[in-house]
C-alpha atoms as a PDB file:
ATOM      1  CA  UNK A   1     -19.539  -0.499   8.168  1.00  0.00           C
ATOM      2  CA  UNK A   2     -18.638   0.386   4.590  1.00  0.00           C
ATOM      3  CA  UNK A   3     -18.092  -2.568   2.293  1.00  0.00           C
ATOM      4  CA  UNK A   4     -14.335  -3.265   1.523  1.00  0.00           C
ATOM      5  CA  UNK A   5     -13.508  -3.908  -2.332  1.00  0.00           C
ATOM      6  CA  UNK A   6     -11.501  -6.706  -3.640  1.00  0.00           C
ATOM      7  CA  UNK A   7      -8.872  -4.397  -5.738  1.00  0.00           C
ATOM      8  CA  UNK A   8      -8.616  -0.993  -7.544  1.00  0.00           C
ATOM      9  CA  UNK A   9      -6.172  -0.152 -10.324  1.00  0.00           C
ATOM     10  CA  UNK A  10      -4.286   2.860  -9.599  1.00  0.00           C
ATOM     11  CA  UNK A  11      -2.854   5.237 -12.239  1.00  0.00           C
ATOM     12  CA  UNK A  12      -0.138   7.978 -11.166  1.00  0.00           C
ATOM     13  CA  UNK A  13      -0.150  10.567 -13.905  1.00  0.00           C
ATOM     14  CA  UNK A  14       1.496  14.087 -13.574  1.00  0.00           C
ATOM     15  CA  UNK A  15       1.213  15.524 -17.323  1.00  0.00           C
ATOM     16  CA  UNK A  16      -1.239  17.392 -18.988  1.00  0.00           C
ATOM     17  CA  UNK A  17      -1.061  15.219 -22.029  1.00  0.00           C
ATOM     18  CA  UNK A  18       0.175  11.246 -22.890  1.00  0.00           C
ATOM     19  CA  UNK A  19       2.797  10.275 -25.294  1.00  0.00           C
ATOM     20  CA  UNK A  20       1.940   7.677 -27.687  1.00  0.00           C
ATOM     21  CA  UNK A  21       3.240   4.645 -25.703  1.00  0.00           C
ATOM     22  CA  UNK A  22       1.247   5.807 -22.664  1.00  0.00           C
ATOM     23  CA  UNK A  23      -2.063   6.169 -24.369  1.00  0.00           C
ATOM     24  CA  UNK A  24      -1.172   2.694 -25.786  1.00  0.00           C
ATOM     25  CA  UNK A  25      -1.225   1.469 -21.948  1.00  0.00           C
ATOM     26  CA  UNK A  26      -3.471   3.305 -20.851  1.00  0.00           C
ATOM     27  CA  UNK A  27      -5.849   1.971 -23.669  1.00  0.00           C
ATOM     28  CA  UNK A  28      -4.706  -1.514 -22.765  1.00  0.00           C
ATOM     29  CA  UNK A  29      -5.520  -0.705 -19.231  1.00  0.00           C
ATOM     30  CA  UNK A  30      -9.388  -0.129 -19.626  1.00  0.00           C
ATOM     31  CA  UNK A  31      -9.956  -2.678 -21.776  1.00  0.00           C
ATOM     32  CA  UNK A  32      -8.350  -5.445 -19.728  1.00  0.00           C
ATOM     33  CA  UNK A  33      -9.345  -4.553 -16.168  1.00  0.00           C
ATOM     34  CA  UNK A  34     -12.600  -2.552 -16.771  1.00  0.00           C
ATOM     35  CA  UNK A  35     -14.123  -4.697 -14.279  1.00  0.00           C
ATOM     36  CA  UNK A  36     -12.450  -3.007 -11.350  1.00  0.00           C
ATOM     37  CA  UNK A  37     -12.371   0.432 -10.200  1.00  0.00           C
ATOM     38  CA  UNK A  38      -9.774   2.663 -12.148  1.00  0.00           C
ATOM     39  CA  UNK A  39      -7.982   5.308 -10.346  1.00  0.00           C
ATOM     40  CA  UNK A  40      -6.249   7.924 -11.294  1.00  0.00           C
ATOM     41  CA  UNK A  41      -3.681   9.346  -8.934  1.00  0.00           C
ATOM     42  CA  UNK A  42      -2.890  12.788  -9.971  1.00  0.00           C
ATOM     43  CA  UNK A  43      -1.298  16.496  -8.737  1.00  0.00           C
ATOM     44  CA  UNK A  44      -3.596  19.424  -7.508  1.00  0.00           C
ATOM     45  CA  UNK A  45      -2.527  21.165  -9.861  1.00  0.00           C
ATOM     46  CA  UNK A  46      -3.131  18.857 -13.217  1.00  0.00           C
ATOM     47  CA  UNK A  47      -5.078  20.067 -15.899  1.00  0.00           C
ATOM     48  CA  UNK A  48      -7.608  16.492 -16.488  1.00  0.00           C
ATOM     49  CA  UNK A  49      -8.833  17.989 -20.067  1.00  0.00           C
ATOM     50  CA  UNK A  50      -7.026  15.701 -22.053  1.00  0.00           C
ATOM     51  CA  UNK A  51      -7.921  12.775 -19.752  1.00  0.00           C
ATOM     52  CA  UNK A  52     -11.520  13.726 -19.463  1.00  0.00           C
ATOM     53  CA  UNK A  53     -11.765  13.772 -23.497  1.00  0.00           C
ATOM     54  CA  UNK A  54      -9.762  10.482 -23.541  1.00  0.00           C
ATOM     55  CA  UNK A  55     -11.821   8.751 -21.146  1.00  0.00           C
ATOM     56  CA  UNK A  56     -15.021  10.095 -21.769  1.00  0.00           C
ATOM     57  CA  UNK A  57     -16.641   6.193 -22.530  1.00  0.00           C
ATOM     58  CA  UNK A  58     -15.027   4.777 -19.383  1.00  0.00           C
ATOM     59  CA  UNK A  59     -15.440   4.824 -15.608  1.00  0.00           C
ATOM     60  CA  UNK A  60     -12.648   6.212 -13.401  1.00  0.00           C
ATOM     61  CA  UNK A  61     -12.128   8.360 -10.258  1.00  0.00           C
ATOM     62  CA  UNK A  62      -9.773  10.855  -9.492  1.00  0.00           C
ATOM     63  CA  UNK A  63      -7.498  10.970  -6.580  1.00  0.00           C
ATOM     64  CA  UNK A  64      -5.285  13.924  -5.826  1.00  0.00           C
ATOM     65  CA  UNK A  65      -2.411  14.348  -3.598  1.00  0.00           C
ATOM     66  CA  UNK A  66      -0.051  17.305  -3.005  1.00  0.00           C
ATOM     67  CA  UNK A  67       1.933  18.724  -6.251  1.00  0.00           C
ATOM     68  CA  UNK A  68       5.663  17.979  -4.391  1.00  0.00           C
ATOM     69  CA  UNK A  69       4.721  14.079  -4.899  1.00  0.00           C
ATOM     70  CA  UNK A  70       4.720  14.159  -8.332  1.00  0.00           C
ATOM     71  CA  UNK A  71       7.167  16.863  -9.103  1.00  0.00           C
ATOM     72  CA  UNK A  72       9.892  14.206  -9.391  1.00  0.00           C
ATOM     73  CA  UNK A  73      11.228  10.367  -8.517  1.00  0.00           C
ATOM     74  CA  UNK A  74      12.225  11.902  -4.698  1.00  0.00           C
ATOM     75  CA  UNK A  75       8.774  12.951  -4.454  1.00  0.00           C
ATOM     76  CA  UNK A  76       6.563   9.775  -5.589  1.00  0.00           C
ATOM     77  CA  UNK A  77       8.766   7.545  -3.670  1.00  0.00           C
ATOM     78  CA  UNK A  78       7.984   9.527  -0.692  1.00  0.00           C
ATOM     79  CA  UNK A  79       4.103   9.391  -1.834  1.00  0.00           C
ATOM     80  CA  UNK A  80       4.201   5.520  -1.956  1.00  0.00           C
ATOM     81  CA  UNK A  81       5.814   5.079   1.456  1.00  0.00           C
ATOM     82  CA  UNK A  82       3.407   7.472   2.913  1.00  0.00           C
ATOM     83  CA  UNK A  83       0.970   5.551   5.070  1.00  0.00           C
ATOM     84  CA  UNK A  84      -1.104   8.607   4.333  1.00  0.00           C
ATOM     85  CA  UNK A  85      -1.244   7.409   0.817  1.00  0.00           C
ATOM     86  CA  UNK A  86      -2.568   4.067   1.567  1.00  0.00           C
ATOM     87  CA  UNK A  87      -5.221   5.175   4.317  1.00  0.00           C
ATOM     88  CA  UNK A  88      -6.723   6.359   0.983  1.00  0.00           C
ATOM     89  CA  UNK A  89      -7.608   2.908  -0.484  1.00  0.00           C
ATOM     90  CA  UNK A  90      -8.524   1.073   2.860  1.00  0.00           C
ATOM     91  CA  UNK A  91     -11.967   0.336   1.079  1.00  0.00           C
ATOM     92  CA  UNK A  92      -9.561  -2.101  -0.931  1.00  0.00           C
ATOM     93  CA  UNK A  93      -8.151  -5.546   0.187  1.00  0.00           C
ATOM     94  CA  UNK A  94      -5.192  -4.665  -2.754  1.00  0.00           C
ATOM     95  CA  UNK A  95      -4.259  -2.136  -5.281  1.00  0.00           C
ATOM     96  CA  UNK A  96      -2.715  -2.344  -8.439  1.00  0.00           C
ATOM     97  CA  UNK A  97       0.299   0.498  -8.840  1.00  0.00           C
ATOM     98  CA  UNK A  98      -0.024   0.566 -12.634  1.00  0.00           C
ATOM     99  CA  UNK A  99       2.580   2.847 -14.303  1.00  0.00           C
ATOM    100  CA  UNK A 100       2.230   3.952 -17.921  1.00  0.00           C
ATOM    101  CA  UNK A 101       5.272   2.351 -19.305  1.00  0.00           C
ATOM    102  CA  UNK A 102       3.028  -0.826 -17.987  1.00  0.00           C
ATOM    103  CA  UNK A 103       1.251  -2.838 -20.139  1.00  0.00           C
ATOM    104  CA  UNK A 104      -1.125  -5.830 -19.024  1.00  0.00           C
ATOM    105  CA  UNK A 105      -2.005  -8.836 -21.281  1.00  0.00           C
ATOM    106  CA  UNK A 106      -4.663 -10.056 -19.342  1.00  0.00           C
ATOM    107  CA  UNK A 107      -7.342  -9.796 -16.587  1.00  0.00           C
ATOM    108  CA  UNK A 108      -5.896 -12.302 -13.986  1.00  0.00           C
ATOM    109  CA  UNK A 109      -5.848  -9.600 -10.999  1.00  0.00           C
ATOM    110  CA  UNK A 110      -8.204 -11.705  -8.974  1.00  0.00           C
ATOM    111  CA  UNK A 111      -6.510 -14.886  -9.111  1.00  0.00           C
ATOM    112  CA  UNK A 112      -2.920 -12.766  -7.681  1.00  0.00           C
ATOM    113  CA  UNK A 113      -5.474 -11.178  -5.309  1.00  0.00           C
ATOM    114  CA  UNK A 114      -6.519 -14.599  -3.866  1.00  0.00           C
ATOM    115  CA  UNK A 115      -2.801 -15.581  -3.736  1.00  0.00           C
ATOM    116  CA  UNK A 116      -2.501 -13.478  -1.045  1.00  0.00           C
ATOM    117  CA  UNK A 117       0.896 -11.621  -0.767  1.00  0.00           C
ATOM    118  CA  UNK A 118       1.761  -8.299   0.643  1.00  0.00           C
ATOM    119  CA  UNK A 119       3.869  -6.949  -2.263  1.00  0.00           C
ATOM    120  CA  UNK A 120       4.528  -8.587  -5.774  1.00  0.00           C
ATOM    121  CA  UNK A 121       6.390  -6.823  -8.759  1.00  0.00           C
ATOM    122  CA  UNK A 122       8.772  -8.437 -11.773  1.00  0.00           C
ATOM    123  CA  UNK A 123      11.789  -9.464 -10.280  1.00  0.00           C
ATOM    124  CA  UNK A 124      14.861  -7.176  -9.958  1.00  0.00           C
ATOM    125  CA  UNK A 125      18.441  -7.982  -9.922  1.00  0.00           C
ATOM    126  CA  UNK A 126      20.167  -7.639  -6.560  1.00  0.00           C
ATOM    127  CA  UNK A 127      22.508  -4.734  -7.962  1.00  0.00           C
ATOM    128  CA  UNK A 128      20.166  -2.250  -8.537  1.00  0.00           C
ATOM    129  CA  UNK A 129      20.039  -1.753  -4.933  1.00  0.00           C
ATOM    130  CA  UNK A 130      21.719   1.093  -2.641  1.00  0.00           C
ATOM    131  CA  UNK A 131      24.753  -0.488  -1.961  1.00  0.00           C
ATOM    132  CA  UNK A 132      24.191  -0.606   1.985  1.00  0.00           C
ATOM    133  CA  UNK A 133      20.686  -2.716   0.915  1.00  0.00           C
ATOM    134  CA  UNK A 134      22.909  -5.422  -1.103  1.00  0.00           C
ATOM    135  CA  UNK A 135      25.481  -5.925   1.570  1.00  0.00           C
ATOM    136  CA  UNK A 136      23.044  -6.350   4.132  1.00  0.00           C
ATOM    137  CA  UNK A 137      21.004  -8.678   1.798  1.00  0.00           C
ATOM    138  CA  UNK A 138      23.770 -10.779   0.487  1.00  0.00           C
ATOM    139  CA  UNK A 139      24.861 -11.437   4.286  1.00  0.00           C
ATOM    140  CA  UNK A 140      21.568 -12.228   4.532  1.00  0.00           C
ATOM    141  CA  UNK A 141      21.081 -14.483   2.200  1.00  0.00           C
ATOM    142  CA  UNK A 142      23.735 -16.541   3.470  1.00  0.00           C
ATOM    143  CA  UNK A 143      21.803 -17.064   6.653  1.00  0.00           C
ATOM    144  CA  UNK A 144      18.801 -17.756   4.690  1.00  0.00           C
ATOM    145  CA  UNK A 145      20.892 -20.739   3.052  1.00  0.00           C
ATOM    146  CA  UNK A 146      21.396 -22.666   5.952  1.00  0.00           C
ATOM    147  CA  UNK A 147      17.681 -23.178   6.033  1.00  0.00           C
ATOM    148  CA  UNK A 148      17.149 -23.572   2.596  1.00  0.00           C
ATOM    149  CA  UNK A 149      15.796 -20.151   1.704  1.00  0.00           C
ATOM    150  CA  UNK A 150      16.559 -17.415  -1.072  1.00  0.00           C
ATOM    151  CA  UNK A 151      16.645 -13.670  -0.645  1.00  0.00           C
ATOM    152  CA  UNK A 152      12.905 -12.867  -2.802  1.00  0.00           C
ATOM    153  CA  UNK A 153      14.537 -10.241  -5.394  1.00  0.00           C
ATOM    154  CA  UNK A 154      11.093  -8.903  -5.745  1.00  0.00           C
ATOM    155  CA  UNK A 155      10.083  -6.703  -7.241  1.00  0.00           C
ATOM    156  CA  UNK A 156       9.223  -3.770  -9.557  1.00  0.00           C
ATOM    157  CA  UNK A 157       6.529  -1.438  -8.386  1.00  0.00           C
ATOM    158  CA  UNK A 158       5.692   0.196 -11.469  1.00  0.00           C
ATOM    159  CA  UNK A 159       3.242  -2.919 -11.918  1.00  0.00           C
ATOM    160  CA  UNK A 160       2.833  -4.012  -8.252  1.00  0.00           C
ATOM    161  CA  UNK A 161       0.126  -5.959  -6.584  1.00  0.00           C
ATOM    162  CA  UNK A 162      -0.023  -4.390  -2.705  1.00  0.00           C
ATOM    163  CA  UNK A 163      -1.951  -5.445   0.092  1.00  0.00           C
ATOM    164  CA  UNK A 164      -3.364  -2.117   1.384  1.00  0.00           C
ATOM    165  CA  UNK A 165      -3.904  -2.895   4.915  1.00  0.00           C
ATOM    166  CA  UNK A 166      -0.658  -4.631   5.144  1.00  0.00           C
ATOM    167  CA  UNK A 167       1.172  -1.236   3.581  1.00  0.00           C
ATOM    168  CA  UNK A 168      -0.330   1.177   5.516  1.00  0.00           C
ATOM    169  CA  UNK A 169       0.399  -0.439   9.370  1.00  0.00           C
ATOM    170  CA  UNK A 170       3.828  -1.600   8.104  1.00  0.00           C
ATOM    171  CA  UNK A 171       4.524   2.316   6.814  1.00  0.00           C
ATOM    172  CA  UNK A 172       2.827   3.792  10.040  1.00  0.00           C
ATOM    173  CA  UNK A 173       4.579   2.227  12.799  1.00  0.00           C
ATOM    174  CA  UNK A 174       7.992   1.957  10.877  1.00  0.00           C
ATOM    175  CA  UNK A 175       8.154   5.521  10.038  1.00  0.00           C
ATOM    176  CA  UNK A 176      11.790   5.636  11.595  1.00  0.00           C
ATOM    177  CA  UNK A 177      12.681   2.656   9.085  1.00  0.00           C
ATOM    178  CA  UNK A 178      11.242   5.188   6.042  1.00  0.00           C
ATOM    179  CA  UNK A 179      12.791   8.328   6.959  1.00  0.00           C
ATOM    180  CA  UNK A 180      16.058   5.915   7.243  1.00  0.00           C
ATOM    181  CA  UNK A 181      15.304   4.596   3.472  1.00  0.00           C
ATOM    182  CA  UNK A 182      15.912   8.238   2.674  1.00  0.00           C
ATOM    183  CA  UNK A 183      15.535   8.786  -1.513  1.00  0.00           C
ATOM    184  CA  UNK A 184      16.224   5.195  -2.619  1.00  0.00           C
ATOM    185  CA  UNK A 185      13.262   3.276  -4.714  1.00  0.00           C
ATOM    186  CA  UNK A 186      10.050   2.790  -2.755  1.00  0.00           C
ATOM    187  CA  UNK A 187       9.604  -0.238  -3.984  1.00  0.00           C
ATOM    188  CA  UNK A 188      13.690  -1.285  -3.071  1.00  0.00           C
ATOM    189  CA  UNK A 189      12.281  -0.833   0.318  1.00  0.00           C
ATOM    190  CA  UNK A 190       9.289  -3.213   0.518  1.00  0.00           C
ATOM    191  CA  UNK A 191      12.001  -5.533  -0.816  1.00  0.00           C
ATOM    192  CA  UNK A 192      14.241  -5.028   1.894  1.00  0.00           C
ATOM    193  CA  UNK A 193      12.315  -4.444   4.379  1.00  0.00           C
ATOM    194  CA  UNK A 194       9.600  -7.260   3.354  1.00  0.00           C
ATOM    195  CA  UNK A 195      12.574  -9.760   3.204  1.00  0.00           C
ATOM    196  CA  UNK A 196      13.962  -8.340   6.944  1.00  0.00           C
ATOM    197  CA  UNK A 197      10.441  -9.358   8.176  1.00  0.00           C
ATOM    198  CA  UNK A 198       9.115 -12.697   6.292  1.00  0.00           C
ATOM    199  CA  UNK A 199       7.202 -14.337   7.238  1.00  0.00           C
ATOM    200  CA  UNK A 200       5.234 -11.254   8.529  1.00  0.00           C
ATOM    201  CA  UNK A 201       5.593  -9.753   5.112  1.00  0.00           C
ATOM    202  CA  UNK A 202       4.564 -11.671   2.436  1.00  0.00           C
ATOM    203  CA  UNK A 203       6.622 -12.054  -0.763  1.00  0.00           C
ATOM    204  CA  UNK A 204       6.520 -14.352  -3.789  1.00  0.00           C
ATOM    205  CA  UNK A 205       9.879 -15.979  -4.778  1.00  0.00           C
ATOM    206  CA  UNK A 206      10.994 -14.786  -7.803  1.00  0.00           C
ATOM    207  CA  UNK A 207       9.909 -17.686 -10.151  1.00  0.00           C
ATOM    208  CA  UNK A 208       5.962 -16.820  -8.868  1.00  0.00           C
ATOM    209  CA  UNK A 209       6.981 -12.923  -9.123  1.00  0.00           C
ATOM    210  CA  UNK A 210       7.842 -13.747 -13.005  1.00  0.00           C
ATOM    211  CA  UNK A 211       4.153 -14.954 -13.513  1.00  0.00           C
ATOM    212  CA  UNK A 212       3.165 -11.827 -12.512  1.00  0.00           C
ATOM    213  CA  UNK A 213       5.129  -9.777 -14.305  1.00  0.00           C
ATOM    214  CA  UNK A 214       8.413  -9.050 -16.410  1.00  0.00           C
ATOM    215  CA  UNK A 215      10.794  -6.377 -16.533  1.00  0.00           C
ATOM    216  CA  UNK A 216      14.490  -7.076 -16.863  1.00  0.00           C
ATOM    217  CA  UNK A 217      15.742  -9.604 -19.912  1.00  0.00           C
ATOM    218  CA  UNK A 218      12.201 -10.531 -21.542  1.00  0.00           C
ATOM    219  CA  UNK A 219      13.529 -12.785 -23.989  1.00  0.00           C
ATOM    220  CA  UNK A 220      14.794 -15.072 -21.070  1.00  0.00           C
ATOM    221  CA  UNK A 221      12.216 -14.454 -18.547  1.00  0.00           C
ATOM    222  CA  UNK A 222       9.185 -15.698 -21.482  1.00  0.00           C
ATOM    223  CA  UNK A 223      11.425 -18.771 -22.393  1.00  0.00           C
ATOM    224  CA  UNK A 224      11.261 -19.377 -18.428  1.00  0.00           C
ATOM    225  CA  UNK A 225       7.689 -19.288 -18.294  1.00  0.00           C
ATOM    226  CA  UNK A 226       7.608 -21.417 -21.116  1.00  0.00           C
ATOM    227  CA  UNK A 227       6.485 -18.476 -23.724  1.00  0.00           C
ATOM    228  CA  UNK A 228       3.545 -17.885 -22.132  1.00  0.00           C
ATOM    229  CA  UNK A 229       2.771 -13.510 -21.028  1.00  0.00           C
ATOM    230  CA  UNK A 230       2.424 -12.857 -17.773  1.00  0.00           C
ATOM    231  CA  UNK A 231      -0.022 -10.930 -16.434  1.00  0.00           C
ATOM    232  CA  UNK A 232       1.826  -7.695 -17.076  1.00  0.00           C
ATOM    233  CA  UNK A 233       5.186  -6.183 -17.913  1.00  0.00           C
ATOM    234  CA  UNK A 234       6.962  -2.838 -17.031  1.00  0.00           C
ATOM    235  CA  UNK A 235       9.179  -0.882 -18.721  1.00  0.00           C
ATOM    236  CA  UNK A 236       8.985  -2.590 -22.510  1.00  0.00           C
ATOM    237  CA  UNK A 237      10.508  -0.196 -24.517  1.00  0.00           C
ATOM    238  CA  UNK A 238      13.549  -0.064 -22.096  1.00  0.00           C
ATOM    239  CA  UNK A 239      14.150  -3.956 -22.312  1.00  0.00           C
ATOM    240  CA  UNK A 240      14.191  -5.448 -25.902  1.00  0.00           C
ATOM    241  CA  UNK A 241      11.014  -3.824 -26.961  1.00  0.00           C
ATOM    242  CA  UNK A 242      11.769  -6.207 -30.100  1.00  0.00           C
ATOM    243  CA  UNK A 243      10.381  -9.554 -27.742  1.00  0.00           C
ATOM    244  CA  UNK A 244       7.802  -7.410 -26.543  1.00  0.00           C
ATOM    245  CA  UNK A 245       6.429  -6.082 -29.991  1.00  0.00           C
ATOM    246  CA  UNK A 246       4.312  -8.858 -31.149  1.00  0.00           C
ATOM    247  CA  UNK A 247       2.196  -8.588 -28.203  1.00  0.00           C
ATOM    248  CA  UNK A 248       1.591  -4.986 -27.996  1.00  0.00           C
ATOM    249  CA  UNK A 249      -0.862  -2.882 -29.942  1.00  0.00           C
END
């Protein structure tokens, strides 16, 4: 029986060459969490020459899937609620999704590992939902209140923690529930659905989600945590790149 791995770091790219702020990432990327495999996730048809000069001191693989998954935002949502797509990385307990408008501060992918939940992202606001997701959800919630729960607004997936196993059986037999989801977020649907199903799926509230990582309002989420980083954030220069500055090179 093969050995299973602890975690790999997956990296979707679909261009033949990186902007400045994802080379910046992508630097940031090897140099923090070197110490677990690095995947790329890429097109068939991708020309790697500027990633093979750029990485030519590091270790990676490359993983490719078909060119309609990365042709657009339809397309990779459909990739990462393909249980196809996770059958992949079953050698892995977890993989990180790690997006290049991502940036991690530190190497603390074990310890959210050994936490142990299905699906963890920075939280989102409720809104930002399809609007037949936040109706259902905020009746929800109002069920959840009579026994003291919250709705788990979590969370991003362009720096998500996911629990391969869990992924790939929840995608295969609830392919009806996926071709339902039609072309909202993938990661709006591990929300949803994870919410639906808890305690089967496993989500963080959205104070732990925080500590993992930080999209929307920076400024307030870091005086939450008490100014300490998170592990990660997502999406910096779209959210007041000017609290996120001092900590990115």
């Amino acid at each position: 029986m093969a050995q299973k791995h602890k975690v790999a770091v997956i990296i979707p790219i679909y261009k033949n060459s990186l902007d400045e702020d994802e080379i910046s990432s992508l630097k940031q990327a090897f140099k923090i969490l070197h110490q677990h495999p690095i995947i790329f996730i890429a097109p068939e048809c991708l020309d790697f020459s500027f990633y093979r000069q750029f990485c030519r001191n590091e270790a990676y693989s490359i993983y490719k899937f078909g060119d309609q998954y990365f042709s657009d935002i339809s397309g990779y949502n459909q990739l990462m609620l393909s249980p196809g797509f996770y059958k992949r990385f079953l050698d892995y307990e977890f993989i990180l999704i790690h997006q290049l408008d991502a940036y991690v501060f530190r190497d603390d992918l074990l310890y959210w590992c050994r936490e142990n939940y299905d699906f963890i992202g920075a939280p989102n606001e409720a809104h930002e939902n399809a609007t037949g997701q936040v109706q259902f959800l905020k009746g929800y919630a109002k069920i959840l209140k009579i026994f003291n729960q919250k709705i788990k607004n979590v969370g991003n997936g362009g720096l998500s923690l996911r629990k391969t196993r869990t992924c790939y059986w929840f995608l295969k037999i609830g392919r009806k529930l996926v071709k339902k989801w039609g072309p909202n977020n993938e990661d709006g649907f591990f929300r949803y659905w994870g919410n639906i199903f808890s305690p089967l799926i496993r989500l963080p509230s959205d104070e732990i989600a925080l500590k993992f990582s930080v999209e929307i309002e920076p400024a307030k989420s870091l005086r939450k945590l008490g100014d300490k980083l998170p592990f990660g954030c997502h999406a910096y220069k779209k959210y007041d790149w000017a609290t996120w500055q001092p900590f990115i090179k």
